[in-house]
N, C-alpha and C. Protein backbone atom coordinates (compact mmCIF):
# COMPACT_ATOMS: atom_id res chain seq x y z
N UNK A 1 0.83 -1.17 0.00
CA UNK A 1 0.00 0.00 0.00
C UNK A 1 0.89 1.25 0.00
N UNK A 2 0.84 1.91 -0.59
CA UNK A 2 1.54 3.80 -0.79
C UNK A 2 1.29 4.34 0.22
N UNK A 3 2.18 5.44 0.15
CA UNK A 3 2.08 6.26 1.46
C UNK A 3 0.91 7.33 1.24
N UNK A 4 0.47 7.58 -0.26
CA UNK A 4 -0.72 8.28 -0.68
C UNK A 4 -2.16 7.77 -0.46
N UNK A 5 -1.94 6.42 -0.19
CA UNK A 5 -3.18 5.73 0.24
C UNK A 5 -3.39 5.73 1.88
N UNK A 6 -2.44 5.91 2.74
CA UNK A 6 -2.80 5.62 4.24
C UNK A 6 -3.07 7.67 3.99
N UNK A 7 -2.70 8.45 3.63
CA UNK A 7 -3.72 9.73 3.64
C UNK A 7 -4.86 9.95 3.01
N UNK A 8 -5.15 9.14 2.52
CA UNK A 8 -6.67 9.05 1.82
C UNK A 8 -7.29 8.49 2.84
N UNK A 9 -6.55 7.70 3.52
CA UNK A 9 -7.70 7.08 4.56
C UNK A 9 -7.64 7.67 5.58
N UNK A 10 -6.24 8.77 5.89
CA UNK A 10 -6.35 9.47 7.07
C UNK A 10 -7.69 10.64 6.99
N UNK A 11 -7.55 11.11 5.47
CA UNK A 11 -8.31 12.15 5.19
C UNK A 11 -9.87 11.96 5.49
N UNK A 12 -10.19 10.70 5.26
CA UNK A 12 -11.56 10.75 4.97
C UNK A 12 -12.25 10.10 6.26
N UNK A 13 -10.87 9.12 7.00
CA UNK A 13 -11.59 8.96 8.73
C UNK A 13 -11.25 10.58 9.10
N UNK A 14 -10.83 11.08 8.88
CA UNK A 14 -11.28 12.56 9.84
C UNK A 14 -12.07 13.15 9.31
N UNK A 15 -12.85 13.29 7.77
CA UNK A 15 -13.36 14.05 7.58
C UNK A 15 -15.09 12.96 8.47
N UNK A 16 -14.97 11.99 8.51
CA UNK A 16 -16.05 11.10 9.32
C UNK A 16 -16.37 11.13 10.52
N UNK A 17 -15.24 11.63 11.29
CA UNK A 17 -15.14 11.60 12.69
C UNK A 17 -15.09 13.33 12.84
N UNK A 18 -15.69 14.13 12.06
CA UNK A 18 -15.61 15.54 12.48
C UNK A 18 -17.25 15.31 13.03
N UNK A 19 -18.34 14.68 12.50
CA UNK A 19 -19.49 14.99 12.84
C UNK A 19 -20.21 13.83 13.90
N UNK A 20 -18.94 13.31 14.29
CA UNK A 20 -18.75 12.26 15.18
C UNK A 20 -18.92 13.02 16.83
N UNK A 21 -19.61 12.37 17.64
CA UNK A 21 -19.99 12.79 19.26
C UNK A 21 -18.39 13.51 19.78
N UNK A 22 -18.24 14.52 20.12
CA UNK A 22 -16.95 14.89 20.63
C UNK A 22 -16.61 14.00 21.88
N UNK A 23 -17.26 13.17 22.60
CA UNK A 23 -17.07 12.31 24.01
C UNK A 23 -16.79 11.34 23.37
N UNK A 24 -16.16 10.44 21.89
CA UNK A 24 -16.10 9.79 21.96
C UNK A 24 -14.78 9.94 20.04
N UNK A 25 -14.78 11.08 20.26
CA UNK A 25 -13.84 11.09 18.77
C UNK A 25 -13.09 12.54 19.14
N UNK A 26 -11.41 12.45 19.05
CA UNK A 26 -10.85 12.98 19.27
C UNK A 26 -10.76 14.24 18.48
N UNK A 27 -10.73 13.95 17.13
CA UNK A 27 -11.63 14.67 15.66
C UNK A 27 -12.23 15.47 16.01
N UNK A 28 -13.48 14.87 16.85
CA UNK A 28 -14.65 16.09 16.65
C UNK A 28 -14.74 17.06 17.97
N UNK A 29 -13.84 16.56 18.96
CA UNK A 29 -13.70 17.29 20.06
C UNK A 29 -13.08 18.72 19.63
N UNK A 30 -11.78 17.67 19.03
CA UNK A 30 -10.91 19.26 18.18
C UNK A 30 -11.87 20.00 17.83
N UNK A 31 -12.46 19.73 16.69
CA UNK A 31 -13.55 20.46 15.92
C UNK A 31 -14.30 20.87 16.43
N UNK A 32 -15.15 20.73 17.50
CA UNK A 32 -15.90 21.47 18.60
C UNK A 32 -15.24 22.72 19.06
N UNK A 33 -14.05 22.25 20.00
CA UNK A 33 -13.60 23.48 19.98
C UNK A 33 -13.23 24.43 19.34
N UNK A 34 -13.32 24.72 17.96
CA UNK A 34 -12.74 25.57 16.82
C UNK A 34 -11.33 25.58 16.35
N UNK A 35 -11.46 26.37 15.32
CA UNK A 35 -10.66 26.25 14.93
C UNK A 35 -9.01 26.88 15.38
N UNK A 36 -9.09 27.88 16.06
CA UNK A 36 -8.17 28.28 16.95
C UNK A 36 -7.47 27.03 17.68
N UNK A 37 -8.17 26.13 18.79
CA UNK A 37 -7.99 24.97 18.91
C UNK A 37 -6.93 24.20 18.32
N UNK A 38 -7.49 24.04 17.40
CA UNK A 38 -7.25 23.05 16.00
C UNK A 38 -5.66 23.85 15.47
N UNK A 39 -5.60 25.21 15.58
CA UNK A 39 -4.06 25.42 15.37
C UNK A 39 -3.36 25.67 16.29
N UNK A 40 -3.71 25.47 16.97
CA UNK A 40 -2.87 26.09 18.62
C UNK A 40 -2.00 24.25 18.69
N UNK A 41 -2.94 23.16 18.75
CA UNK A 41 -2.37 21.93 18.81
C UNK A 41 -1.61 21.63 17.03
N UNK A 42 -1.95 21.91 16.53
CA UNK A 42 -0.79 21.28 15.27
C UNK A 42 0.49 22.61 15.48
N UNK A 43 0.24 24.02 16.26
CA UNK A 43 1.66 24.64 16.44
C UNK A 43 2.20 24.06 17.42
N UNK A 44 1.92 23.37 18.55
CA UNK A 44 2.30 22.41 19.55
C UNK A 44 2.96 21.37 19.31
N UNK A 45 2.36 20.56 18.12
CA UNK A 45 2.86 19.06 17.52
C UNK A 45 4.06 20.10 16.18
N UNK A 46 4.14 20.63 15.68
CA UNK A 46 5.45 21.89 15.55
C UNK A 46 6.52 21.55 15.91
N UNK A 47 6.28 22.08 17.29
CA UNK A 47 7.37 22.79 18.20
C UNK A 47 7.82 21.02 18.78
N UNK A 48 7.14 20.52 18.99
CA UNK A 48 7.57 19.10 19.50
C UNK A 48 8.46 18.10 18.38
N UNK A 49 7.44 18.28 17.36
CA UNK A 49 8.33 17.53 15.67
C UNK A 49 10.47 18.69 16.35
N UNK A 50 10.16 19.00 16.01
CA UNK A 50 11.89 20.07 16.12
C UNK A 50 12.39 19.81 17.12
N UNK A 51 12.03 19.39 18.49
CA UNK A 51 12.56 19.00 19.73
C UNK A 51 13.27 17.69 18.95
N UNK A 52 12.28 17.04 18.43
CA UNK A 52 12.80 15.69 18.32
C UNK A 52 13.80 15.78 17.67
N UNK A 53 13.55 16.49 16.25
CA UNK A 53 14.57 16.32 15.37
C UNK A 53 15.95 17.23 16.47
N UNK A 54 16.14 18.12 16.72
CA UNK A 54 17.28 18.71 17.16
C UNK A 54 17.53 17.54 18.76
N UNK A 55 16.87 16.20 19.17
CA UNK A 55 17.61 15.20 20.02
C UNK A 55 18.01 14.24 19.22
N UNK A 56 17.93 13.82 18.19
CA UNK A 56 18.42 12.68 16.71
C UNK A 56 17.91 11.88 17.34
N UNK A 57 16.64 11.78 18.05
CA UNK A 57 16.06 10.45 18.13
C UNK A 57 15.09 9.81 17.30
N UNK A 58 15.60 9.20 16.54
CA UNK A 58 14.42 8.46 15.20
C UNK A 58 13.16 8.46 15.90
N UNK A 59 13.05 7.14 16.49
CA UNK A 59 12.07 7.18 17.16
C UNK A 59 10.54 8.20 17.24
N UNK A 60 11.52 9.19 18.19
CA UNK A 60 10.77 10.15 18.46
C UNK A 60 10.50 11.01 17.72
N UNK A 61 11.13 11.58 16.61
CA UNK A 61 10.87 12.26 15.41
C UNK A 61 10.06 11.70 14.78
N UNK A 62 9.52 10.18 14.27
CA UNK A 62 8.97 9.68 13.65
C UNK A 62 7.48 9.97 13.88
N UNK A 63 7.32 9.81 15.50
CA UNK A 63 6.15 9.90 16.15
C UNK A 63 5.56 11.20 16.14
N UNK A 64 6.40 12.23 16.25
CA UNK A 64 6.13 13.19 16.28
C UNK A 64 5.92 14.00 14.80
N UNK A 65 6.30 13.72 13.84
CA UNK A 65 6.20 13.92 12.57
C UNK A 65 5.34 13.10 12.54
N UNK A 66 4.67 12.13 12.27
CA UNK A 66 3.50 11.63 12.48
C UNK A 66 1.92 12.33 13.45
N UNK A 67 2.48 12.61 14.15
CA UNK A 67 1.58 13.67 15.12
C UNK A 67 1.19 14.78 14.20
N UNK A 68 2.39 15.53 13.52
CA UNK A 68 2.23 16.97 13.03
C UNK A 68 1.35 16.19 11.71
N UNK A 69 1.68 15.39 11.02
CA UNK A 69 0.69 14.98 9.44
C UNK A 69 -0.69 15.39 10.20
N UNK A 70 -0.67 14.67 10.96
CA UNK A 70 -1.91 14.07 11.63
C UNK A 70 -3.09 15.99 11.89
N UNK A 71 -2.40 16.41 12.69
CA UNK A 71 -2.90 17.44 13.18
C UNK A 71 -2.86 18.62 11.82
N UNK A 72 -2.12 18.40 11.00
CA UNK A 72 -1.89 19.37 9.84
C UNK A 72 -3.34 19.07 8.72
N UNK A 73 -3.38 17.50 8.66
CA UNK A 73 -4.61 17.21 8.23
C UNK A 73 -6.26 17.36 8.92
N UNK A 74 -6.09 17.64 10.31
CA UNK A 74 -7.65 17.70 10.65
C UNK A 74 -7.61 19.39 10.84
N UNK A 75 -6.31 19.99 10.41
CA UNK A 75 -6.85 21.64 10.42
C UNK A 75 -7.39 21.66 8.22
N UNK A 76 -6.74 20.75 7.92
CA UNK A 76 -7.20 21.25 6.68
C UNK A 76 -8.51 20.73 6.06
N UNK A 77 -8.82 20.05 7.24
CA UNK A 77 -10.35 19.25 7.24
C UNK A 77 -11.26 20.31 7.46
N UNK A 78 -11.12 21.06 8.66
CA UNK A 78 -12.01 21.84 9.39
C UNK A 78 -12.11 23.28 8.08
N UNK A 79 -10.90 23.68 7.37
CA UNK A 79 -11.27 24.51 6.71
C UNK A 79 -11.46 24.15 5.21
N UNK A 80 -11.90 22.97 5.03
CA UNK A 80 -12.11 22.02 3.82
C UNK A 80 -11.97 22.64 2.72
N UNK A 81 -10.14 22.03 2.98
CA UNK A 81 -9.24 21.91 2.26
C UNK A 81 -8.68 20.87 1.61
N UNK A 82 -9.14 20.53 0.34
CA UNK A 82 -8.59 18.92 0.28
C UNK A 82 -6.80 18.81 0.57
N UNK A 83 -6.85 17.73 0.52
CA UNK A 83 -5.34 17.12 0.74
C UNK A 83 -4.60 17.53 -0.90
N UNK A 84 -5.85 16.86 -1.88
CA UNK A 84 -5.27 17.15 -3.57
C UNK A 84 -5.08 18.15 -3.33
N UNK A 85 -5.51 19.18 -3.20
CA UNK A 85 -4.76 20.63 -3.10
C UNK A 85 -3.36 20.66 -2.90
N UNK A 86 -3.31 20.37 -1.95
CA UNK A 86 -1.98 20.38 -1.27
C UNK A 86 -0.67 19.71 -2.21
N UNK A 87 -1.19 18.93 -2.83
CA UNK A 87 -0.38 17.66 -3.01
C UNK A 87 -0.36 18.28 -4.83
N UNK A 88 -1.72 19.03 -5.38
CA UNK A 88 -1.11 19.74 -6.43
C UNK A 88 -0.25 20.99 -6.31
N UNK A 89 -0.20 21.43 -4.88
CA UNK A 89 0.48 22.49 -5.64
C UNK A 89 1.91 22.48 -5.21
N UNK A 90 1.94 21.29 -4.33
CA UNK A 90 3.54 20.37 -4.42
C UNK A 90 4.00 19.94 -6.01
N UNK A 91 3.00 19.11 -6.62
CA UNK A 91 3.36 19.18 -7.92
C UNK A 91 3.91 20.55 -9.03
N UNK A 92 2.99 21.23 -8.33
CA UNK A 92 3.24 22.73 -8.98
C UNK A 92 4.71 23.25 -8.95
N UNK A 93 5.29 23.13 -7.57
CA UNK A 93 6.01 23.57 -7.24
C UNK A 93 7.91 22.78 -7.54
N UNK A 94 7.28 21.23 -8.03
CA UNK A 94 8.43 20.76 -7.98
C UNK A 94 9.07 20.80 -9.24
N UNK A 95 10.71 21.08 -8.96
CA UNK A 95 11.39 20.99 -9.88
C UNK A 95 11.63 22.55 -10.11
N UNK A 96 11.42 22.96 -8.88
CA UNK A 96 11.43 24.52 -9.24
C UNK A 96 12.27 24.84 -8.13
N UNK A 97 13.26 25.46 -8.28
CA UNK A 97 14.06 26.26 -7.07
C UNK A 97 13.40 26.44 -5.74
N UNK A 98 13.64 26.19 -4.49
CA UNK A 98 12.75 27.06 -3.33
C UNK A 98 13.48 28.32 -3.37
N UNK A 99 14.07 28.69 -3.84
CA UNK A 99 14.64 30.43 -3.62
C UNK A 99 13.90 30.70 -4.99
N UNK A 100 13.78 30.49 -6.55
CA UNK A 100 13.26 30.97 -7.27
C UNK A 100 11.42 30.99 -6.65
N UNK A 101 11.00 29.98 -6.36
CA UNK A 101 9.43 29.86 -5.99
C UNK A 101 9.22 31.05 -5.15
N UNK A 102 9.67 31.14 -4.20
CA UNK A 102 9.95 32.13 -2.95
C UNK A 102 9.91 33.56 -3.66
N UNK A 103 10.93 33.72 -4.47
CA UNK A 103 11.03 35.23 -5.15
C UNK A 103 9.90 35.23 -5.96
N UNK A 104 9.21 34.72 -6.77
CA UNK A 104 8.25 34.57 -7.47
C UNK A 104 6.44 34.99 -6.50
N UNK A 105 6.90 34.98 -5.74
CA UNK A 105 5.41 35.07 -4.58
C UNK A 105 5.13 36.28 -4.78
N UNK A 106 3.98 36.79 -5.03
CA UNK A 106 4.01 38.25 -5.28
C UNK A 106 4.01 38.77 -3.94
N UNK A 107 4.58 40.28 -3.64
CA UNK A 107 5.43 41.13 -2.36
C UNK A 107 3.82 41.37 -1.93
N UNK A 108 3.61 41.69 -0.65
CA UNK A 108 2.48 42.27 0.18
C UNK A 108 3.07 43.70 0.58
């Protein structure tokens, strides 16, 4: 099985478990509480992914990069965002410099 297939299934058990009882789905608790919530814990699972990586513990980086997919996907649930999005405009983007892409962003 691909690693594009266990996010199809991540995607669509969370998009199932958003309208799911919050006492009994972790999903919809998030989602209850809003969306603030919902980024306050994937900047949390963040800051924890970088702990790990700056202790070189596989392990724990794994889990924790796993945590951040995880939480990165039920914020892009709540503001229904598909995943294809995401994943086209990775396509979009590849094969393209990150300093050229970057300069290319139009200035604010």
């Amino acid at each position: 099985m691909s690693s594009l297939d266990t996010l199809a299934r991540l995607e669509a058990t969370i998009a199932e478990r958003r309208a799911a009882d919050p006492d009994s789905s972790y999903v919809a608790k998030l989602n209850a509480r809003g969306l603030r919530k919902i980024a306050q814990k994937l900047g949390e699972e963040a800051t924890e992914t970088v702990i790990a990586a700056l202790t070189e513990d596989h392990k724990a980086l794994v889990g924790e990069a796993a945590d951040l997919i995880f939480h990165l996907m039920v914020l892009l649930g709540a503001k229904d965002v598909p995943l294809a999005d995401v994943l086209a405009e990775l396509d979009r983007r590849e094969g393209v410099s990150g300093i050229a892409e970057k300069a290319a962003r139009p200035k604010d």
